[in-house]
N, C-alpha and C. Protein backbone atom coordinates (compact mmCIF):
# COMPACT_ATOMS: atom_id res chain seq x y z
N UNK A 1 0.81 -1.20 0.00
CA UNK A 1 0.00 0.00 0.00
C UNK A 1 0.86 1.26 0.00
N UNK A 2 2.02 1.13 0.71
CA UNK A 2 2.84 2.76 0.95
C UNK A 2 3.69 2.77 -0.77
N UNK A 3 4.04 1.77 -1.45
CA UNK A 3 4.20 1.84 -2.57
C UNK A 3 3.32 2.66 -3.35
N UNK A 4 2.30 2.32 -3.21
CA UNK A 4 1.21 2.78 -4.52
C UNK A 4 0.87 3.98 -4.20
N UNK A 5 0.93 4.34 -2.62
CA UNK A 5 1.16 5.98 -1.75
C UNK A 5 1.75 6.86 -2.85
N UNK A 6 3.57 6.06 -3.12
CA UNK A 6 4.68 7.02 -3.05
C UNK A 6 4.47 7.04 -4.61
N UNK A 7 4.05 6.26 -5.56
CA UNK A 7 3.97 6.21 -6.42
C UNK A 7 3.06 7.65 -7.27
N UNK A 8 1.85 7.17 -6.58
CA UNK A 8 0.79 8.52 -6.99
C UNK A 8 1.82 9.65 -6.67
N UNK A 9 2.09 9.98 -5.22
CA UNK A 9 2.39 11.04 -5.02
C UNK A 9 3.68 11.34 -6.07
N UNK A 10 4.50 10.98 -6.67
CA UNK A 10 5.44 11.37 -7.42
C UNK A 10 5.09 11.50 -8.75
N UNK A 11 3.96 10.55 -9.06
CA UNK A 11 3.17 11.37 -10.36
C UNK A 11 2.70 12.67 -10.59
N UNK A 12 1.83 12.57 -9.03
CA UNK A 12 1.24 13.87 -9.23
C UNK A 12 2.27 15.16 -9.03
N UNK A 13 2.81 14.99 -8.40
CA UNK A 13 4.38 16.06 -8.04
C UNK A 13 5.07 16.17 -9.49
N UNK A 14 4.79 15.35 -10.48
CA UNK A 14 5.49 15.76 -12.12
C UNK A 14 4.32 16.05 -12.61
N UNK A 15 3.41 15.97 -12.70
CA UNK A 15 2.36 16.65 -13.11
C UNK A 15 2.29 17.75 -12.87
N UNK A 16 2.35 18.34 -12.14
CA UNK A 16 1.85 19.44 -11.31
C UNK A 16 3.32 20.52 -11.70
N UNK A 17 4.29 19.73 -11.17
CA UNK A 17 5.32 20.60 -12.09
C UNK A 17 5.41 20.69 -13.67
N UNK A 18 5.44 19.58 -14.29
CA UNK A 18 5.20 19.99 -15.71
C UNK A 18 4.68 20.97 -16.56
N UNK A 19 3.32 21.21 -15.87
CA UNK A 19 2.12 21.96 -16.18
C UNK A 19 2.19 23.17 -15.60
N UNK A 20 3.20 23.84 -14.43
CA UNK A 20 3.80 24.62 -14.35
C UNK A 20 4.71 25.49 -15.51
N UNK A 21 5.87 24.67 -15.74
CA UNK A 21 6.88 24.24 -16.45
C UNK A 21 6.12 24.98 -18.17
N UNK A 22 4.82 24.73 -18.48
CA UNK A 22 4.68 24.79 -19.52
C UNK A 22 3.63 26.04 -19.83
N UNK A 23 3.73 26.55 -18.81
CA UNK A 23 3.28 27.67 -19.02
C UNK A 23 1.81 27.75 -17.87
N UNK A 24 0.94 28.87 -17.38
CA UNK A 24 -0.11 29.09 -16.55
C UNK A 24 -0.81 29.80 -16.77
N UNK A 25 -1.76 30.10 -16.43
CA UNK A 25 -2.70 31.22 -16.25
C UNK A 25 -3.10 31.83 -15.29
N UNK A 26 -3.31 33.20 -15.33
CA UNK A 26 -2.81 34.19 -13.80
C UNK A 26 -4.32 34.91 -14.32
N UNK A 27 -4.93 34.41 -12.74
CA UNK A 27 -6.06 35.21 -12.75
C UNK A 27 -6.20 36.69 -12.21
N UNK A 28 -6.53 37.29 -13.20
CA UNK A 28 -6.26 38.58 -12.22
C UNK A 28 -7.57 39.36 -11.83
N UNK A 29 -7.18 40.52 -11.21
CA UNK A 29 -8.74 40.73 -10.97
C UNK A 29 -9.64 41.58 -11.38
N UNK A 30 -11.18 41.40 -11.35
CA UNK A 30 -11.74 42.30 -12.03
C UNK A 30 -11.87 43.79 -12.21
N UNK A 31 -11.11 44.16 -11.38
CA UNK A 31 -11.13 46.06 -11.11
C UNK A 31 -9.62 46.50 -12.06
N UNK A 32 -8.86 45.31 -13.20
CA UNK A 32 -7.75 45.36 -13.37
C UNK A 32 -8.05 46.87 -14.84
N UNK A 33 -6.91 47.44 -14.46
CA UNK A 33 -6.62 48.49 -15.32
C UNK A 33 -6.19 47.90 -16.72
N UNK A 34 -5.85 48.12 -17.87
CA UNK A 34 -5.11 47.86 -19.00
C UNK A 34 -4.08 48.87 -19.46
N UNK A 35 -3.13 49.02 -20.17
CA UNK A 35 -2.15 49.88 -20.33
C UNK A 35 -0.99 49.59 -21.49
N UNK A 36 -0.19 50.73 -22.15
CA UNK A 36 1.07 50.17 -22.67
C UNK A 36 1.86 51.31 -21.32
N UNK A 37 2.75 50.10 -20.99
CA UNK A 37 3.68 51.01 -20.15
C UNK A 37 4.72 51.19 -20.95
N UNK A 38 5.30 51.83 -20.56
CA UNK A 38 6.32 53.12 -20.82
C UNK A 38 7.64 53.35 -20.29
N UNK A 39 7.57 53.09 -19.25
CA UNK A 39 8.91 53.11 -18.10
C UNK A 39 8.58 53.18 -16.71
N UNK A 40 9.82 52.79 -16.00
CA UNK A 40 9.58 53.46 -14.36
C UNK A 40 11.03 54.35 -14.13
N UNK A 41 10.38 55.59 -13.29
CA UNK A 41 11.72 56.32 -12.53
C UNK A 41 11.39 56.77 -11.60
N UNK A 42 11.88 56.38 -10.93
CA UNK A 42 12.26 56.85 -9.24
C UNK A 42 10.86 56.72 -8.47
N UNK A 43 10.12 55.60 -8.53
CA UNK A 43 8.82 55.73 -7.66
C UNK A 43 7.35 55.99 -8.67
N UNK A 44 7.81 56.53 -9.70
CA UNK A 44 6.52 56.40 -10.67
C UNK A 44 6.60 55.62 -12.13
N UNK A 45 5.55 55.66 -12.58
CA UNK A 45 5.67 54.98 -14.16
C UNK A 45 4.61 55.63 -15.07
N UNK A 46 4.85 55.21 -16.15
CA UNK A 46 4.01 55.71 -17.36
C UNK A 46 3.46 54.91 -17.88
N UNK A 47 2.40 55.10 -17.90
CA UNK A 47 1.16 54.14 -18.44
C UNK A 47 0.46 54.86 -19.46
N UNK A 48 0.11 54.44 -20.83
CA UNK A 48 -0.24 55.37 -21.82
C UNK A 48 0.66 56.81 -21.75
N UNK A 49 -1.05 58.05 -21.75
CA UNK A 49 -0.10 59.47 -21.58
C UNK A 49 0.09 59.49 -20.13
N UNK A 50 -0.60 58.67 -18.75
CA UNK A 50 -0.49 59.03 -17.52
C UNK A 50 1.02 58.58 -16.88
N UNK A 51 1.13 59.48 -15.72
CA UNK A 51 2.59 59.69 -15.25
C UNK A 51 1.40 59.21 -14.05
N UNK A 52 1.93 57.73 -13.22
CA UNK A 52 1.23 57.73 -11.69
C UNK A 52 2.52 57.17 -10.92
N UNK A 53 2.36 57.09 -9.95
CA UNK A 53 3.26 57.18 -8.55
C UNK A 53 2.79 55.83 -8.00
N UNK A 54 3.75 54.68 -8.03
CA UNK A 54 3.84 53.81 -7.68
C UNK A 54 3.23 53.96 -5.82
N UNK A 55 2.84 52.96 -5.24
CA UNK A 55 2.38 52.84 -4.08
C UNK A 55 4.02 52.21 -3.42
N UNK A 56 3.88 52.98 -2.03
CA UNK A 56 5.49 51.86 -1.32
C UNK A 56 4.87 50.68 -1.36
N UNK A 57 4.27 49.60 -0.87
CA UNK A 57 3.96 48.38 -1.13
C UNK A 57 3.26 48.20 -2.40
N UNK A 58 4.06 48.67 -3.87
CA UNK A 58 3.80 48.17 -5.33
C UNK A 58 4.56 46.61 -5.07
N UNK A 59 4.00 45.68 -6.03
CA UNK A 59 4.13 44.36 -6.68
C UNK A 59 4.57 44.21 -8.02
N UNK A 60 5.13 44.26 -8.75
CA UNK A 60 5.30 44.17 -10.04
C UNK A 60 5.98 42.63 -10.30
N UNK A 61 4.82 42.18 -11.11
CA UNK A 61 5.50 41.00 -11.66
C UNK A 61 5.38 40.70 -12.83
N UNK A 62 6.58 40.11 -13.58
CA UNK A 62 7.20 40.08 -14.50
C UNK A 62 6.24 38.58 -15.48
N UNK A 63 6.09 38.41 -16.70
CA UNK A 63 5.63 37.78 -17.44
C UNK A 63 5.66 35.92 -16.86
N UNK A 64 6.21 36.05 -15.80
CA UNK A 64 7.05 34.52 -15.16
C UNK A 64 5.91 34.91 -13.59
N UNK A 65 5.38 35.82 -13.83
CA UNK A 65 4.83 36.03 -12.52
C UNK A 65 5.34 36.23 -11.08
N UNK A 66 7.22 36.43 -11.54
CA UNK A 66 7.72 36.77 -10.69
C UNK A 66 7.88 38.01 -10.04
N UNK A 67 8.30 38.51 -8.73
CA UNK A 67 7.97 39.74 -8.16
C UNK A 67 9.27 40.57 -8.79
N UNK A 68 9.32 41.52 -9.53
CA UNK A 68 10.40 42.51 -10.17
C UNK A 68 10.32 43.79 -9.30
N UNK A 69 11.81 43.96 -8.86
CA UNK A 69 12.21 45.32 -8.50
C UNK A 69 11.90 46.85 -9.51
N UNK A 70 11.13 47.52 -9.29
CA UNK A 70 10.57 48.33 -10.39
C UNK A 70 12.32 48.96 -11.26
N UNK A 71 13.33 49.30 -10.51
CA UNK A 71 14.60 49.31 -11.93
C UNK A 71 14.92 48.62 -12.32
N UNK A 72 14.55 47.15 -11.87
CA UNK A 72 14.74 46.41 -12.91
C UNK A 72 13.82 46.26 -14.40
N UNK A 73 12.82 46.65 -14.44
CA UNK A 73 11.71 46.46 -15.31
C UNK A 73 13.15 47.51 -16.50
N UNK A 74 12.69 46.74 -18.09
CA UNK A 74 13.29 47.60 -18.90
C UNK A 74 12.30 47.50 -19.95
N UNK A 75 12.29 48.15 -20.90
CA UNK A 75 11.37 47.76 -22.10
C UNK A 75 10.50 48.72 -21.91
N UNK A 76 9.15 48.30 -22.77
CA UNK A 76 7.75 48.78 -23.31
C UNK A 76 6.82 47.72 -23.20
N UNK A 77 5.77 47.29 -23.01
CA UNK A 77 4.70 46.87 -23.67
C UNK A 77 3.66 46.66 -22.79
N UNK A 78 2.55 45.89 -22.90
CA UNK A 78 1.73 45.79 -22.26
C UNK A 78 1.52 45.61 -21.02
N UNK A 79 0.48 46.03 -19.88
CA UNK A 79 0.56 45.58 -18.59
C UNK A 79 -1.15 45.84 -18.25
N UNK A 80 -0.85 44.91 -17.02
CA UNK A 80 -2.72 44.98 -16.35
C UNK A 80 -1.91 45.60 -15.12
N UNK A 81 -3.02 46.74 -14.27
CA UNK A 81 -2.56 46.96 -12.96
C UNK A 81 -3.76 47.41 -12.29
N UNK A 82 -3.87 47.63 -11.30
CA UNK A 82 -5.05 47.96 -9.87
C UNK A 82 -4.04 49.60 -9.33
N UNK A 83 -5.03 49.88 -8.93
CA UNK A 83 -5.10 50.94 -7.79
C UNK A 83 -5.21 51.24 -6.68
N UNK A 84 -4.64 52.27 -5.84
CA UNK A 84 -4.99 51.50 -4.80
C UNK A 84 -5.90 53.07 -4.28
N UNK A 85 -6.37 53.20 -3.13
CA UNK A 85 -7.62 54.10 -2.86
C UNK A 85 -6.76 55.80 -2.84
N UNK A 86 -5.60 55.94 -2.80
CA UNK A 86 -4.63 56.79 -3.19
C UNK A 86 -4.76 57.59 -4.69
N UNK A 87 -4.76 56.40 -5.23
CA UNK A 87 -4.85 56.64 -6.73
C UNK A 87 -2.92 55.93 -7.25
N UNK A 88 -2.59 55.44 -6.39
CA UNK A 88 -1.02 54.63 -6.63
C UNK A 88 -1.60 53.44 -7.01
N UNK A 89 -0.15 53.16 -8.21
CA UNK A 89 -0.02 51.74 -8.67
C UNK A 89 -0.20 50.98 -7.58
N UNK A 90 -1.23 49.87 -7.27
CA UNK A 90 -1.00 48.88 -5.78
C UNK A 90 -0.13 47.58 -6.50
N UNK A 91 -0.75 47.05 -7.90
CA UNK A 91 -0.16 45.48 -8.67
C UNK A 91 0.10 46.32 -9.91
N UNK A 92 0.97 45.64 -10.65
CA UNK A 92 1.53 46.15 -11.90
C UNK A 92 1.95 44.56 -12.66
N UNK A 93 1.02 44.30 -13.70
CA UNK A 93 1.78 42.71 -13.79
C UNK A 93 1.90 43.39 -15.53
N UNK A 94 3.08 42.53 -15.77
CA UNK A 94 3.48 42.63 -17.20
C UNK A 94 2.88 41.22 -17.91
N UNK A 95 2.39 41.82 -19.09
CA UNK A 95 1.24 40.89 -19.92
C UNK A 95 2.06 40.30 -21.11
N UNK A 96 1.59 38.55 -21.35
CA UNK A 96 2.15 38.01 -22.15
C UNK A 96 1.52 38.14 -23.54
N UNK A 97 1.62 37.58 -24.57
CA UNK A 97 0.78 37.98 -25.70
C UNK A 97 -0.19 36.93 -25.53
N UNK A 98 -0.50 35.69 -24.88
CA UNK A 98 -1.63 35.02 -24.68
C UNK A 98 -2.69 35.94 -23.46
N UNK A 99 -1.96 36.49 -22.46
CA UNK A 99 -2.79 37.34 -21.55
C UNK A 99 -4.04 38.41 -22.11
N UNK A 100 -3.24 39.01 -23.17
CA UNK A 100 -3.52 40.21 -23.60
C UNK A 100 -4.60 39.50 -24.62
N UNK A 101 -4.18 38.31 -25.38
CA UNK A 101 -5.70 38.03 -26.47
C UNK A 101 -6.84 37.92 -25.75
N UNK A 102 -6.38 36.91 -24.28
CA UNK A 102 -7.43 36.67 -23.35
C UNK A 102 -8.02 37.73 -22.89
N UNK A 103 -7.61 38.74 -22.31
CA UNK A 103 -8.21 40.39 -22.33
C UNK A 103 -9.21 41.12 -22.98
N UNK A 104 -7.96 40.69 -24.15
CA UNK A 104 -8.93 41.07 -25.27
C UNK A 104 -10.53 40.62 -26.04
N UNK A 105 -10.49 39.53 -25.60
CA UNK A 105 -11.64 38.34 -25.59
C UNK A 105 -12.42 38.82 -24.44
N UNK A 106 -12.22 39.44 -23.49
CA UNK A 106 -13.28 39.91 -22.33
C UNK A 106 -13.71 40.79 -22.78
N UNK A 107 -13.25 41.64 -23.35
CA UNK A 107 -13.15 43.05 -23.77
C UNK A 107 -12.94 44.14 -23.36
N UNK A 108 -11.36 44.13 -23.24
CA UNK A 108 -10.22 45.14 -22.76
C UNK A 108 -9.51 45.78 -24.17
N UNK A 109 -9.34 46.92 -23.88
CA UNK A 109 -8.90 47.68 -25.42
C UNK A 109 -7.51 47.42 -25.48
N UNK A 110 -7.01 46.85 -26.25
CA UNK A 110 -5.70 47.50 -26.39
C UNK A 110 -4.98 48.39 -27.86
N UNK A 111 -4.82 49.62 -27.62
CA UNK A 111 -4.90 50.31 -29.15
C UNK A 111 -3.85 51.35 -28.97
């Protein structure tokens, strides 16, 4: 019996990583903003024409869904983000090109 235990359990433990491994889907939430960002400096970023001011507890995560230091972010392109009752960035997630069709399929602009 502890065989057939250890067995499942190491299936399901490659499963579960695999399907990781091959990519996910990140639910985000419904109050989510849409945007082309632009850059960050020193505490704020550019989203479209708006210049907003990151929140001290901002999140930014990177296409891997990992948490990014805002100088580290380099580039342009798409992002979903929230607000927080301030009017500061609270989440800032950078969007993959499957995110953004899915978006787009809800019907989020991107133009």
């Amino acid at each position: 019996m502890r065989g057939i235990a250890r067995v499942f359990l190491v299936v399901l433990a490659l499963t579960l990583s695999a399907g990781y491994a091959w990519g996910f889907v990140r639910n985000f939430p419904q109050d989510i903003l849409v945007g082309e960002f632009k850059g960050v400096d020193q505490g704020e970023v550019i989203i479209g024409k708006r210049l907003l001011q990151l929140s001290p507890a901002a999140k930014i995560r990177d296409q891997s869904n990992r948490i990014v230091m805002p100088g580290s972010v380099q580039g342009s392109g798409w992002v979903a983000y929230t607000l927080d009752p301030r009017g500061q960035v609270w989440s800032l997630w950078i969007l993959s090109n499957e995110e953004i069709d899915a978006l787009y399929a809800r019907g989020y602009s991107f133009k």
